[in-house]
N, C-alpha and C. Protein backbone atom coordinates (compact mmCIF):
# COMPACT_ATOMS: atom_id res chain seq x y z
N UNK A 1 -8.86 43.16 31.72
CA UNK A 1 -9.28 41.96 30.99
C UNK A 1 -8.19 41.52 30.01
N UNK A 2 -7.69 42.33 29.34
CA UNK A 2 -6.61 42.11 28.63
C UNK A 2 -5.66 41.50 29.18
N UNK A 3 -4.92 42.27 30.17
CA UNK A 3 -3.97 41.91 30.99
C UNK A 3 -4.16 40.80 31.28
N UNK A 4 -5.30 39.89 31.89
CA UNK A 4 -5.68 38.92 32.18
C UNK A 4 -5.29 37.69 30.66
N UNK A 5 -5.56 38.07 29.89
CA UNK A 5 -5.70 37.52 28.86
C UNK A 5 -4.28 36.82 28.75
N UNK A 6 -3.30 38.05 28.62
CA UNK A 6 -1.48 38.14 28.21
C UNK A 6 -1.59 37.36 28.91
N UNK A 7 -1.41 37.43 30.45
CA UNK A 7 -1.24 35.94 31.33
C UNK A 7 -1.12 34.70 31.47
N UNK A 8 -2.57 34.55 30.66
CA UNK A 8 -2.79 33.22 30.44
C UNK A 8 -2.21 32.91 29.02
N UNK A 9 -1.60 33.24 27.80
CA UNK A 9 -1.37 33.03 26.78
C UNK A 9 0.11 32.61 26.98
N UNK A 10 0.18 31.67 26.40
CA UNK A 10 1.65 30.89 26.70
C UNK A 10 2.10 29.84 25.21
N UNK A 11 3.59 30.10 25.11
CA UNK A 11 4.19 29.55 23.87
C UNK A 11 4.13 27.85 23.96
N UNK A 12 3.45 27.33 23.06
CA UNK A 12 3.37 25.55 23.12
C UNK A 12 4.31 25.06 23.20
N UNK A 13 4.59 24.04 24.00
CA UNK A 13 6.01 23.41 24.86
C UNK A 13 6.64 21.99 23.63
N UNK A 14 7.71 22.13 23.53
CA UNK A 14 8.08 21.11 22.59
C UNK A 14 7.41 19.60 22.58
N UNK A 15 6.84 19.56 23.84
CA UNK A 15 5.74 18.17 23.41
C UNK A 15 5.08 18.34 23.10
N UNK A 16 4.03 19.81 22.68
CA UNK A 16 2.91 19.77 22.08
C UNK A 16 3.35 20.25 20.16
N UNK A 17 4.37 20.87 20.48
CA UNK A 17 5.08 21.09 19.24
C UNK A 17 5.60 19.95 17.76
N UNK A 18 5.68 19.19 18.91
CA UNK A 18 5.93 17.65 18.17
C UNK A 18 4.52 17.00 18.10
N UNK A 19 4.02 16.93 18.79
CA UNK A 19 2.70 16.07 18.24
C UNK A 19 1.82 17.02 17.39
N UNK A 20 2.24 18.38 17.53
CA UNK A 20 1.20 18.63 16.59
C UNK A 20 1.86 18.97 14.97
N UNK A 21 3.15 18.54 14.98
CA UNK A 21 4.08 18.41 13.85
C UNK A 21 3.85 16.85 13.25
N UNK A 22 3.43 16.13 14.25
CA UNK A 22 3.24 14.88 13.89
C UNK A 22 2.08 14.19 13.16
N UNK A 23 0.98 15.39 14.01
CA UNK A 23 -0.21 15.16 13.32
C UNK A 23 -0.62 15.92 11.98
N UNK A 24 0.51 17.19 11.72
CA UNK A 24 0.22 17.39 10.56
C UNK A 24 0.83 16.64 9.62
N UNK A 25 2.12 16.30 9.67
CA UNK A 25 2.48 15.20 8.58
C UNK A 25 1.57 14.06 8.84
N UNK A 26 0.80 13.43 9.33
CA UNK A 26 -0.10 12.43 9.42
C UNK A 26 -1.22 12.65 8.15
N UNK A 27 -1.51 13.43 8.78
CA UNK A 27 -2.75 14.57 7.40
C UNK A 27 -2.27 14.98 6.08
N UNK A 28 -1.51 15.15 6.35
CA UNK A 28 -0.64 15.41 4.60
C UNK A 28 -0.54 13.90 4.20
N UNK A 29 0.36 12.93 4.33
CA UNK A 29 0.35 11.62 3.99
C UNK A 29 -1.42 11.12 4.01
N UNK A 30 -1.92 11.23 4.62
CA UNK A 30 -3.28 10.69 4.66
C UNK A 30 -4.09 11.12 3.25
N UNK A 31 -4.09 12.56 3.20
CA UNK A 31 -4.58 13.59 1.96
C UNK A 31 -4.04 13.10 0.98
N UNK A 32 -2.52 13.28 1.19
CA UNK A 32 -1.44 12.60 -0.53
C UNK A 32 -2.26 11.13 -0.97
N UNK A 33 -2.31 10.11 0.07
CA UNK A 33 -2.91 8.84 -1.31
C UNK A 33 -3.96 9.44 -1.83
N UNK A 34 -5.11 10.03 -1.27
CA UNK A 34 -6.28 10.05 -1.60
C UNK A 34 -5.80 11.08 -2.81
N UNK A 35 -5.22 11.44 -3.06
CA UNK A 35 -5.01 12.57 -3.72
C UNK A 35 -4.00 11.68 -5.05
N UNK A 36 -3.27 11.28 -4.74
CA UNK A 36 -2.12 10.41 -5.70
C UNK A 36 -2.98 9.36 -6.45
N UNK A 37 -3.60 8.80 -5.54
CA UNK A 37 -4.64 7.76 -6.13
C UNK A 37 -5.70 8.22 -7.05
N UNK A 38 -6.08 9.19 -6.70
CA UNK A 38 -6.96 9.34 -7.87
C UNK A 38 -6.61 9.77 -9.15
N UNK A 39 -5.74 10.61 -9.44
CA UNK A 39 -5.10 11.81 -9.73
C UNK A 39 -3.37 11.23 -10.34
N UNK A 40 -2.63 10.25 -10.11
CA UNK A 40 -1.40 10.30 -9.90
C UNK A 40 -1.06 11.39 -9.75
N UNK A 41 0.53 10.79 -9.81
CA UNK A 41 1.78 12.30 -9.50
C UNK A 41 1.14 13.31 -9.97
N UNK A 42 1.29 12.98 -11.66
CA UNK A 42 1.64 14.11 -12.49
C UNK A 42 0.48 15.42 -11.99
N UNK A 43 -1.02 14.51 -11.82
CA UNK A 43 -2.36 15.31 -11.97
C UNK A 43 -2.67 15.59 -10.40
N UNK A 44 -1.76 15.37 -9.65
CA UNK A 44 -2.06 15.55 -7.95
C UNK A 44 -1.21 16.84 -7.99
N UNK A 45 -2.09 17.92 -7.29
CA UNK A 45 -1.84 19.86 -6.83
C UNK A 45 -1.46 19.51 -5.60
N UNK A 46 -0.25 20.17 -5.10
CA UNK A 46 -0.17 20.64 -3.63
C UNK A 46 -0.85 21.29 -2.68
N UNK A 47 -1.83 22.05 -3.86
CA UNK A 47 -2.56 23.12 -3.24
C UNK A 47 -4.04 22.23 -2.42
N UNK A 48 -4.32 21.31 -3.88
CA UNK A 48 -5.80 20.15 -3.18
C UNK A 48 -5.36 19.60 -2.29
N UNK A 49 -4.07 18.90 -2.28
CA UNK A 49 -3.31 18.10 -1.04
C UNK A 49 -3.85 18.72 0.40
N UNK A 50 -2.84 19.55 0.08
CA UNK A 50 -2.66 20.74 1.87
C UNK A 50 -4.63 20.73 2.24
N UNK A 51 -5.41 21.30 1.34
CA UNK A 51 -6.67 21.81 1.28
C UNK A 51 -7.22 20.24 1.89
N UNK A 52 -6.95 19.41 1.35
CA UNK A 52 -8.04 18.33 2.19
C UNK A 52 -7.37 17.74 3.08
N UNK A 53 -5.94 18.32 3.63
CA UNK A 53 -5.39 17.88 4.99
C UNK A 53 -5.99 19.09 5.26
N UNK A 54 -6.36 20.02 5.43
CA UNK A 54 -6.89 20.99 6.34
C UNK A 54 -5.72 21.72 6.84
N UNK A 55 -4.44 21.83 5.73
CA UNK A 55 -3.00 22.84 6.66
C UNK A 55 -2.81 23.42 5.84
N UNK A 56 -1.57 24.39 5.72
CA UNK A 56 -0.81 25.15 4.90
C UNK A 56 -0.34 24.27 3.88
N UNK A 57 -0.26 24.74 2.95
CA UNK A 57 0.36 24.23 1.37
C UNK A 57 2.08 24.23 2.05
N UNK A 58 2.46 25.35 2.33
CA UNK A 58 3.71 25.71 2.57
C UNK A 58 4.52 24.28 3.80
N UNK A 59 3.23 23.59 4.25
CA UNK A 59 4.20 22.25 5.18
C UNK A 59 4.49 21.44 4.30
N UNK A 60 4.11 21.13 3.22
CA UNK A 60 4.15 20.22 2.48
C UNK A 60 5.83 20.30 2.01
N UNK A 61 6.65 21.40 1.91
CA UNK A 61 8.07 22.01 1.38
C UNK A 61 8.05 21.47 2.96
N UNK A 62 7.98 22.26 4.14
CA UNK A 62 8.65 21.98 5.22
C UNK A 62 9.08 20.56 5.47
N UNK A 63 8.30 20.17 5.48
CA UNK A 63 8.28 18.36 6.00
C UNK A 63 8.92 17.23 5.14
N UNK A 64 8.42 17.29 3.70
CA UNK A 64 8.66 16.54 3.03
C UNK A 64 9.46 17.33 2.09
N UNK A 65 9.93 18.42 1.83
CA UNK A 65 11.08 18.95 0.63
C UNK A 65 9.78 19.30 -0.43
N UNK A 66 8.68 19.24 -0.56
CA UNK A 66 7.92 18.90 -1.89
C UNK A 66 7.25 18.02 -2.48
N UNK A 67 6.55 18.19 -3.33
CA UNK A 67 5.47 17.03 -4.15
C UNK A 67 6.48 16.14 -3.98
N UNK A 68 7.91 15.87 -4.83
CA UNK A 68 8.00 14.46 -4.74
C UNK A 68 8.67 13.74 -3.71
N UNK A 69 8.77 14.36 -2.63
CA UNK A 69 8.97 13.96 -1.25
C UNK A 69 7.85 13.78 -0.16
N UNK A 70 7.17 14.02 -0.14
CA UNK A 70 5.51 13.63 -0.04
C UNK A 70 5.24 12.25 -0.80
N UNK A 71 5.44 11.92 -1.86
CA UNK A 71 4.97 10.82 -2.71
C UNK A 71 5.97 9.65 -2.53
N UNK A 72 7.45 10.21 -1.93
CA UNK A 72 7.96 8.88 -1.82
C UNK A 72 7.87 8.49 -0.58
N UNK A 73 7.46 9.19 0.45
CA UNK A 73 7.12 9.21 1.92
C UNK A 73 5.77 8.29 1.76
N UNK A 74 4.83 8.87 1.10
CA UNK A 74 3.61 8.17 0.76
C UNK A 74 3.83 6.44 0.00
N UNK A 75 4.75 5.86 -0.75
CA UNK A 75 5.48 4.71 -1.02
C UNK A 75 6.11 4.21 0.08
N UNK A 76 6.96 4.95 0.75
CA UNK A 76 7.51 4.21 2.14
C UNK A 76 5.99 3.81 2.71
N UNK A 77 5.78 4.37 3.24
CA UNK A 77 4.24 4.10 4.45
C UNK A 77 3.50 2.61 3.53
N UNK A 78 3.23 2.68 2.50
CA UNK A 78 2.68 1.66 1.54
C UNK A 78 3.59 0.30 1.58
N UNK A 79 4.96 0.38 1.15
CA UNK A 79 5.71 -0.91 1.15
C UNK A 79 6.06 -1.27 2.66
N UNK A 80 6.30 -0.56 3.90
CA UNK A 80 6.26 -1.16 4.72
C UNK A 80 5.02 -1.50 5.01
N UNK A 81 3.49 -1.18 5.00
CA UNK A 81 2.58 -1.94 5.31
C UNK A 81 2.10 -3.26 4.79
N UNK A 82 2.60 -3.67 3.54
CA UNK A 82 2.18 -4.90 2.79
C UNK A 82 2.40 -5.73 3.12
N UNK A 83 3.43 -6.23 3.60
CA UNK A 83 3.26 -7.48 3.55
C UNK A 83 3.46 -7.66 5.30
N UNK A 84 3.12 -6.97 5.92
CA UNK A 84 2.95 -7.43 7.48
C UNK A 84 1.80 -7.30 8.26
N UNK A 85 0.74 -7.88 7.14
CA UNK A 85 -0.41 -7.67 7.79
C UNK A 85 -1.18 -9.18 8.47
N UNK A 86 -0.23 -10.18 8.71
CA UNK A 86 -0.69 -10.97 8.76
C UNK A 86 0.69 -12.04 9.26
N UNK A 87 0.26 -13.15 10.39
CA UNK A 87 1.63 -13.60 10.65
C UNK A 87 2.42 -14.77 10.07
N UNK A 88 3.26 -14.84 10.61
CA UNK A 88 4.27 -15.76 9.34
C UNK A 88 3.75 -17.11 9.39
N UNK A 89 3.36 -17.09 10.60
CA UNK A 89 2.68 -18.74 10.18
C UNK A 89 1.46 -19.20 9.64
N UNK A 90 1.02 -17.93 9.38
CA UNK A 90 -0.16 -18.25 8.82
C UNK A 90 0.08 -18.77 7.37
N UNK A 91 -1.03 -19.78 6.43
CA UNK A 91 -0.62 -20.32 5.36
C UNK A 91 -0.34 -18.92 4.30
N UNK A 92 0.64 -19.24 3.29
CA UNK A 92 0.68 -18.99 2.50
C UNK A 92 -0.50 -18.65 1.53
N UNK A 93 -1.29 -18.91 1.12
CA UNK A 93 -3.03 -18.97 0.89
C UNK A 93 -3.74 -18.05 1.26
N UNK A 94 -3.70 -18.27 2.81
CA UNK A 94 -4.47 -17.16 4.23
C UNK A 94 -3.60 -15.54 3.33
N UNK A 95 -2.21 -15.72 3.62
CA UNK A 95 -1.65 -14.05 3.19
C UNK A 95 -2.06 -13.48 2.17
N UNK A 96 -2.28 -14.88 0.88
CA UNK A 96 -2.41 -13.94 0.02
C UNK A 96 -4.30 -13.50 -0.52
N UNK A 97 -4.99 -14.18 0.24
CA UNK A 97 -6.34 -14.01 0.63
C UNK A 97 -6.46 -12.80 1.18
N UNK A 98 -5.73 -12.51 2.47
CA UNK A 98 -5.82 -11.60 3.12
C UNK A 98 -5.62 -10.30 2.61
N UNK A 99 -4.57 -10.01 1.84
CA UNK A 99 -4.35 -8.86 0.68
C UNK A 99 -5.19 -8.59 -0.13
N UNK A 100 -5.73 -9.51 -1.01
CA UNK A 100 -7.11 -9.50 -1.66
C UNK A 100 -8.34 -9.08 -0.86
N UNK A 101 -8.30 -9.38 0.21
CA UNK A 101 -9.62 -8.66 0.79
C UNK A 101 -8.88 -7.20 1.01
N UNK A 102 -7.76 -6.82 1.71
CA UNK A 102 -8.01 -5.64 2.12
C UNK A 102 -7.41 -4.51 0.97
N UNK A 103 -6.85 -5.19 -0.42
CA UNK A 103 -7.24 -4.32 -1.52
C UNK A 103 -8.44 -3.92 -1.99
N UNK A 104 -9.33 -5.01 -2.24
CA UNK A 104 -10.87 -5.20 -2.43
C UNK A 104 -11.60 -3.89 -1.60
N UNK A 105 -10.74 -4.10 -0.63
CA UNK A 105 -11.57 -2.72 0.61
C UNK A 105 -11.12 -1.66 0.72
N UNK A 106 -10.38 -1.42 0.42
CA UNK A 106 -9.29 0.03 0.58
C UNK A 106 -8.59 -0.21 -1.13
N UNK A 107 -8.68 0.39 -2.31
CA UNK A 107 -8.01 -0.02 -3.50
C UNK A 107 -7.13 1.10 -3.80
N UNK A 108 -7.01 2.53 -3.26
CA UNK A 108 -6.24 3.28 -3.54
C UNK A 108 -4.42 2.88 -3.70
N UNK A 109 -4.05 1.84 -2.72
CA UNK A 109 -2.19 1.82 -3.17
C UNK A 109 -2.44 0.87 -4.57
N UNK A 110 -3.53 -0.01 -4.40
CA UNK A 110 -3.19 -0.63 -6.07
C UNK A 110 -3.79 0.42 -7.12
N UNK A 111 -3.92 1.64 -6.67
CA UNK A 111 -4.31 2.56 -7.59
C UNK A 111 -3.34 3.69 -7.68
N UNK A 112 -2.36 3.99 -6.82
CA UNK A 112 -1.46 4.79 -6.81
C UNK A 112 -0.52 3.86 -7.16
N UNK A 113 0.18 2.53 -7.34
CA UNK A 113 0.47 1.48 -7.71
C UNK A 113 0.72 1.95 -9.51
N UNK A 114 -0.63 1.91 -9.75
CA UNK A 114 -0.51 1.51 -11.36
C UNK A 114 -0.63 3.24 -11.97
N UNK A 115 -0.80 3.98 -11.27
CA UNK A 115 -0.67 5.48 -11.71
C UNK A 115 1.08 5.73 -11.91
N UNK A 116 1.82 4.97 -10.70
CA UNK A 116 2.95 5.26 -10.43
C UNK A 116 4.04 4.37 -11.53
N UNK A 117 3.34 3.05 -12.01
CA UNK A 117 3.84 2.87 -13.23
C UNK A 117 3.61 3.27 -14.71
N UNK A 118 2.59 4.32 -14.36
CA UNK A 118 2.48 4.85 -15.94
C UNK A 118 3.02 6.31 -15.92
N UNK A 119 3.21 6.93 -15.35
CA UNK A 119 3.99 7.61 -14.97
C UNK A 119 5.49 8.05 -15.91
N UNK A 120 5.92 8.78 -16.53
CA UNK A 120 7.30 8.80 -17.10
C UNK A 120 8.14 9.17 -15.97
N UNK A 121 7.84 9.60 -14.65
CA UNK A 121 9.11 9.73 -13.21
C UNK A 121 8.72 8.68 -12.98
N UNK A 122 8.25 7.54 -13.13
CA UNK A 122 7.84 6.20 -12.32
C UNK A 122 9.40 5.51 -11.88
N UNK A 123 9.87 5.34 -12.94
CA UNK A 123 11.21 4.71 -12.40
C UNK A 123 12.36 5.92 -11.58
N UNK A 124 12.26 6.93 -11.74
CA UNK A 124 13.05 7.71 -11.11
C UNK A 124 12.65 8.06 -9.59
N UNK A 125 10.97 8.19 -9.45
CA UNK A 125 10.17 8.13 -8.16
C UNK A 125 10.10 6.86 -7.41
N UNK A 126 10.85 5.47 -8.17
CA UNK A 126 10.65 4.00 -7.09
C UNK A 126 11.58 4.33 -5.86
N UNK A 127 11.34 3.61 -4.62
CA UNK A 127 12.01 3.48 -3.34
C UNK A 127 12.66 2.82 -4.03
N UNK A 128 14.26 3.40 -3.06
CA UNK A 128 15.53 3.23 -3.36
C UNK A 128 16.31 1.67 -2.80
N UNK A 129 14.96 1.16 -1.97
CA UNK A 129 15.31 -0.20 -0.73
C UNK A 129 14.68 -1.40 -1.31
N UNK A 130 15.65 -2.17 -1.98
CA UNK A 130 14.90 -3.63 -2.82
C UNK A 130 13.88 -3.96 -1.81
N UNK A 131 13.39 -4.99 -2.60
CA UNK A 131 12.01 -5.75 -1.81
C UNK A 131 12.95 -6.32 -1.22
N UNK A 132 12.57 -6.83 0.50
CA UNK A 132 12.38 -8.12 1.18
C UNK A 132 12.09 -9.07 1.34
N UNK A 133 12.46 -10.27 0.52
CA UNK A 133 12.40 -11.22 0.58
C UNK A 133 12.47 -12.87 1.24
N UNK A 134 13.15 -12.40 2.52
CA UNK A 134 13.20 -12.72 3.51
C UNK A 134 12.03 -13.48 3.97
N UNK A 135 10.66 -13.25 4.24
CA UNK A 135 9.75 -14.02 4.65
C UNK A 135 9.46 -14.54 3.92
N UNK A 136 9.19 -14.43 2.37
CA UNK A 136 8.87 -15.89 1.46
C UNK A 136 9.92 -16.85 1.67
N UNK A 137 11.32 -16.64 1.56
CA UNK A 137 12.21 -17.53 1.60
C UNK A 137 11.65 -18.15 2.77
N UNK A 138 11.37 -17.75 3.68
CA UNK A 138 11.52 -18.69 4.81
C UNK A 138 9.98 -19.61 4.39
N UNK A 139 9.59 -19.00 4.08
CA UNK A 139 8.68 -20.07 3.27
C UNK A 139 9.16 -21.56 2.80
N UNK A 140 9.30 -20.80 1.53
CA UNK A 140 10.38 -21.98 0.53
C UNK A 140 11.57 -22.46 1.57
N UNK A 141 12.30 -22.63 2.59
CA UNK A 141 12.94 -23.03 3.41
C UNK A 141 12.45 -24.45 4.08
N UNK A 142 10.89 -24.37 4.21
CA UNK A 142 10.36 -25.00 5.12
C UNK A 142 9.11 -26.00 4.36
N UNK A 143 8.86 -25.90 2.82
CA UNK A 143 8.79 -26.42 2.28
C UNK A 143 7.25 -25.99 1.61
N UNK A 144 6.76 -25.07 2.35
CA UNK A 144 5.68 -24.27 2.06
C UNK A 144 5.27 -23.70 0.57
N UNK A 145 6.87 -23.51 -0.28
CA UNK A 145 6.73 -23.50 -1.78
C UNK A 145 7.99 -24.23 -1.91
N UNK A 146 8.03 -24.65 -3.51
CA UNK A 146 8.70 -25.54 -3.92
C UNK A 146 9.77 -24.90 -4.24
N UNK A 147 10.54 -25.47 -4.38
CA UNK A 147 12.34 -25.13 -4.33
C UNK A 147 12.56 -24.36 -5.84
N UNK A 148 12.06 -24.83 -6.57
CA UNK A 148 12.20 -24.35 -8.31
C UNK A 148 11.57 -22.92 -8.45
N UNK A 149 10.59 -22.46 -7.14
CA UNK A 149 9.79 -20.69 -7.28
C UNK A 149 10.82 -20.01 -7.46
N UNK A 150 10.68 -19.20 -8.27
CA UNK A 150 11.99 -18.12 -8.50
C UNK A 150 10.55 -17.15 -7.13
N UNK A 151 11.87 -16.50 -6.26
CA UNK A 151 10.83 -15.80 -5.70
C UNK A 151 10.76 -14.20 -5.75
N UNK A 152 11.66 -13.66 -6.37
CA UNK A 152 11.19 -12.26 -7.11
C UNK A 152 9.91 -12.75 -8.43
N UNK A 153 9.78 -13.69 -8.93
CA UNK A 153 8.81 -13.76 -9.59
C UNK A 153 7.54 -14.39 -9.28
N UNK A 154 7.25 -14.77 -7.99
CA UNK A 154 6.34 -15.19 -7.33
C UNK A 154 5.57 -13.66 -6.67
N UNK A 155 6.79 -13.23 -6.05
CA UNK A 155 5.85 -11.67 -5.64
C UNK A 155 5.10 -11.01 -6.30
N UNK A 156 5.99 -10.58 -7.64
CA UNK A 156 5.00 -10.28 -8.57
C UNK A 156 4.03 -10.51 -8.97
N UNK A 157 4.15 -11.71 -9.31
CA UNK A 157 2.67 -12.56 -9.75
C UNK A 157 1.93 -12.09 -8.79
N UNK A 158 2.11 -12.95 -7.89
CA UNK A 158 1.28 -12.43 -6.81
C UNK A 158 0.26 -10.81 -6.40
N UNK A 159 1.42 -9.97 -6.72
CA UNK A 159 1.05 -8.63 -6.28
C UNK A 159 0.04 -7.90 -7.83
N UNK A 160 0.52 -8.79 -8.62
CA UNK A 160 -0.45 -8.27 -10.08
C UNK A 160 -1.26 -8.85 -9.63
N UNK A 161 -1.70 -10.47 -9.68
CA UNK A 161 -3.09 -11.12 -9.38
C UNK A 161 -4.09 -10.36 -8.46
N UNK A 162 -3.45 -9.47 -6.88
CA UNK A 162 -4.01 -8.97 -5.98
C UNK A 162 -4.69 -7.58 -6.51
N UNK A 163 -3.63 -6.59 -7.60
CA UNK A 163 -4.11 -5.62 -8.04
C UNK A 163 -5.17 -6.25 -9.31
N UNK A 164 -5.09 -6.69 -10.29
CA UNK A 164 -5.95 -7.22 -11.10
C UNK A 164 -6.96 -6.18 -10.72
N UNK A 165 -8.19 -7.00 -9.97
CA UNK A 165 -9.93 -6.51 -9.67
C UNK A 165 -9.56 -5.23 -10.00
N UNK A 166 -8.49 -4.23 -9.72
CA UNK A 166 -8.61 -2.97 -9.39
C UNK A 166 -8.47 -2.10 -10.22
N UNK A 167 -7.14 -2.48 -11.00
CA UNK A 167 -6.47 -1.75 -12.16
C UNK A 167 -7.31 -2.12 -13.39
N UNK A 168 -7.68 -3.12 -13.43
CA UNK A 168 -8.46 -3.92 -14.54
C UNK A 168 -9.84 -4.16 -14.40
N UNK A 169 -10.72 -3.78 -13.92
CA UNK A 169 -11.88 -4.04 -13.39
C UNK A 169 -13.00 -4.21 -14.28
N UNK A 170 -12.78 -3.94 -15.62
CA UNK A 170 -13.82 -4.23 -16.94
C UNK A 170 -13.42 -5.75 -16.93
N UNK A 171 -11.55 -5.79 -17.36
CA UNK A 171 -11.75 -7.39 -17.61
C UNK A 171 -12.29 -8.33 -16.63
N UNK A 172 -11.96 -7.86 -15.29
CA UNK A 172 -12.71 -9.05 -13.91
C UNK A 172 -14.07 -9.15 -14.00
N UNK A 173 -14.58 -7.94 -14.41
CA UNK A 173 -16.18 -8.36 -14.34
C UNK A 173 -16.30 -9.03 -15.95
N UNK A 174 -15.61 -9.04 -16.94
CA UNK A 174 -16.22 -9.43 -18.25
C UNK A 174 -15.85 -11.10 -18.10
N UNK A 175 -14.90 -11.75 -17.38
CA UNK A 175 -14.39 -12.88 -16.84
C UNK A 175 -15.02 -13.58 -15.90
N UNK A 176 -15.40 -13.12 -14.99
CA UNK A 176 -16.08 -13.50 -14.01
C UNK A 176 -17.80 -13.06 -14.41
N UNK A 177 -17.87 -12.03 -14.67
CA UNK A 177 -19.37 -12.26 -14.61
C UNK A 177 -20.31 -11.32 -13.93
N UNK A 178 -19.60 -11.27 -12.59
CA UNK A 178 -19.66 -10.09 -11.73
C UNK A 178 -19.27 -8.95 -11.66
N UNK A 179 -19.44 -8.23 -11.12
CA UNK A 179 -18.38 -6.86 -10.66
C UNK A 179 -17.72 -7.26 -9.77
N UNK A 180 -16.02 -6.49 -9.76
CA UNK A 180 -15.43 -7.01 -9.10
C UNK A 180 -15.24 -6.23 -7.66
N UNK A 181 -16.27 -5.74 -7.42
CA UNK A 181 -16.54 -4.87 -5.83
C UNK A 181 -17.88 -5.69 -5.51
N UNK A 182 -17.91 -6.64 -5.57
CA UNK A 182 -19.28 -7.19 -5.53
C UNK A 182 -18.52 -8.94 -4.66
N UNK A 183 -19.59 -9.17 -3.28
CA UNK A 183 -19.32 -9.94 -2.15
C UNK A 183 -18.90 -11.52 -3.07
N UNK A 184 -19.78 -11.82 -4.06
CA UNK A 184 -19.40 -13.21 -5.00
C UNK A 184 -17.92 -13.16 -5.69
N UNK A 185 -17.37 -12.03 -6.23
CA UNK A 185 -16.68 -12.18 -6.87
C UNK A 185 -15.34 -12.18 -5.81
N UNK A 186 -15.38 -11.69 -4.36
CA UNK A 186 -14.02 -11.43 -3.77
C UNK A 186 -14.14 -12.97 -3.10
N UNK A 187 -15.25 -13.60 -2.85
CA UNK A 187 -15.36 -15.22 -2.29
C UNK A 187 -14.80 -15.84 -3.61
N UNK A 188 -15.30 -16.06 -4.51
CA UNK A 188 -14.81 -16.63 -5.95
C UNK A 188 -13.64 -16.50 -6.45
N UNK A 189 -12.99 -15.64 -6.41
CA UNK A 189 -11.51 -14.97 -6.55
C UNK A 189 -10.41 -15.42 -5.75
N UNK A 190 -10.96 -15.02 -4.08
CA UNK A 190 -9.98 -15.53 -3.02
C UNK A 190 -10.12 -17.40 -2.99
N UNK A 191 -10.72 -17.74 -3.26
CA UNK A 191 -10.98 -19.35 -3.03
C UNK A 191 -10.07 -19.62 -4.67
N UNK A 192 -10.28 -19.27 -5.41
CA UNK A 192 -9.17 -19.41 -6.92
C UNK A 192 -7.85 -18.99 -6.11
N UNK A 193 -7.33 -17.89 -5.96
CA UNK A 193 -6.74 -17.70 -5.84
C UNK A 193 -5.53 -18.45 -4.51
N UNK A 194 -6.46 -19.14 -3.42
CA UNK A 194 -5.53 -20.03 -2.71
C UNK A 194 -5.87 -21.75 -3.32
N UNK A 195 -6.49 -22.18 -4.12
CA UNK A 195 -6.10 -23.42 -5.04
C UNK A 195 -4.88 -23.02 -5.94
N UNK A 196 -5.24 -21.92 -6.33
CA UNK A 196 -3.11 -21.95 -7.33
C UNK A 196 -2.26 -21.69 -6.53
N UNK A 197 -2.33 -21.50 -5.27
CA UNK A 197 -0.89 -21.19 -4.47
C UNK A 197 -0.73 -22.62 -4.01
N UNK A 198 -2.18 -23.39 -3.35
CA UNK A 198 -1.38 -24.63 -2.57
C UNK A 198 -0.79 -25.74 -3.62
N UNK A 199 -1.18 -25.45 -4.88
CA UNK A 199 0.13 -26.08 -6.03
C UNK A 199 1.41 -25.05 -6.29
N UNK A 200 1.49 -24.61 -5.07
CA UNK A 200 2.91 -24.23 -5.39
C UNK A 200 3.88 -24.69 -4.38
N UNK A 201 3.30 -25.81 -3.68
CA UNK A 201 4.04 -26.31 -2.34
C UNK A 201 5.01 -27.40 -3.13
N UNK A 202 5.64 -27.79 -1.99
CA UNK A 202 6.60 -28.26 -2.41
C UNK A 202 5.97 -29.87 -2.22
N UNK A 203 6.52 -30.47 -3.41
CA UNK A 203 5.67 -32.12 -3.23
C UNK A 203 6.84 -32.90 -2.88
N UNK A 204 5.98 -33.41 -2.12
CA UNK A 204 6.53 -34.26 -0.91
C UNK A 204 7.52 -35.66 -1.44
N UNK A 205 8.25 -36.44 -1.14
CA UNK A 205 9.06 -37.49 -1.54
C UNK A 205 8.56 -38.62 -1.29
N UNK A 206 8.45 -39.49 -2.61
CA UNK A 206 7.29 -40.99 -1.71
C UNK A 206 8.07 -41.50 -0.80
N UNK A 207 9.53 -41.09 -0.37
CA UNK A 207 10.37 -41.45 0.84
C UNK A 207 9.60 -41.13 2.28
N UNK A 208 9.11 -40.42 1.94
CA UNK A 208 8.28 -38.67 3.09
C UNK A 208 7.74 -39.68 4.07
């Protein structure tokens, strides 16, 4: 029976080696927001990390070097998802609607967000790769915003207005009225919130 056993026992083949290397860094990044977000850096354990990915503490060094290689891995995954959730032709308005709902629904990066600026490694822990700016310009190119938007200061705005409900959530409900996890206030909000963008188009020439 044994013998039988040895037989059948065989070393996992580099394709299963990789996906299951893949799926544990999946689980670690997955664990880290939930974990960063609540908790920031400073108050996020390696040990809770690994424990609610369900792996060794010790992958967390393998994979990522450490806590703060984990957390900037966890920032990569975050800044490339933002702003491509939605396509370029869609209005200006629609995108930034669209962010507002799916902060509203998922609030942990605007919560690892504002952990990560209070933070004293905050500036030493930012990704090293400026923003992309590239798709607003092509915005403002085409006349979608007005030529005078400074547009590093449009993002911002923007990306505070979206975190607002989240980081701030006494003042949204003491302002509004509502709570700001509550179905009135993300209709009320997103409908404000694309009337101040479509005054940011570019006005037209009585030549036009």
């Amino acid at each position: 029976m044994t013998q039988d056993l040895d037989q059948t026992r065989r070393s996992p083949g580099p394709e299963e080696r990789k996906l299951d290397a893949e799926r544990s860094r999946r689980l670690l990044v997955d664990a880290a927001v939930e974990e960063f977000a609540a908790k920031g850096y400073e108050g996020a354990r390696v040990r809770d990390i690994a424990d609610r990915a369900g792996v060794n503490k010790q992958l967390v060094n393998y994979y990522f070097g450490g806590k703060e290689g984990l957390y900037l891995e966890v920032q990569r995954h975050w800044l490339a998802d933002r702003w491509n959730l939605v396509d370029q032709e869609v209005p200006f308005e629609d995108v930034v609607a669209c962010h507002l709902r799916n902060t509203l629904a998922d609030p942990r990066p605007a919560r690892l967000a504002a952990w990560h600026g209070l933070t004293e490694r905050g500036e030493r822990l930012a990704p090293k790769e400026p923003e992309d700016l590239s798709a607003t310009r092509a915005r403002q190119d085409r006349g979608e915003l007005a030529d005078d938007i400074d547009l590093a200061t449009l993002r911002l705005a923007v990306l505070g207005a979206i975190s607002a409900p989240v980081v701030l959530p006494q003042l949204a409900c003491r302002i509004f009225g509502v709570p700001p996890n509550s179905p009135e206030f993300e209709r009320r909000y997103a409908e404000g919130l694309r009337t101040l963008v479509r005054h940011l188009r570019q006005a037209e020439s009585p030549n036009d």
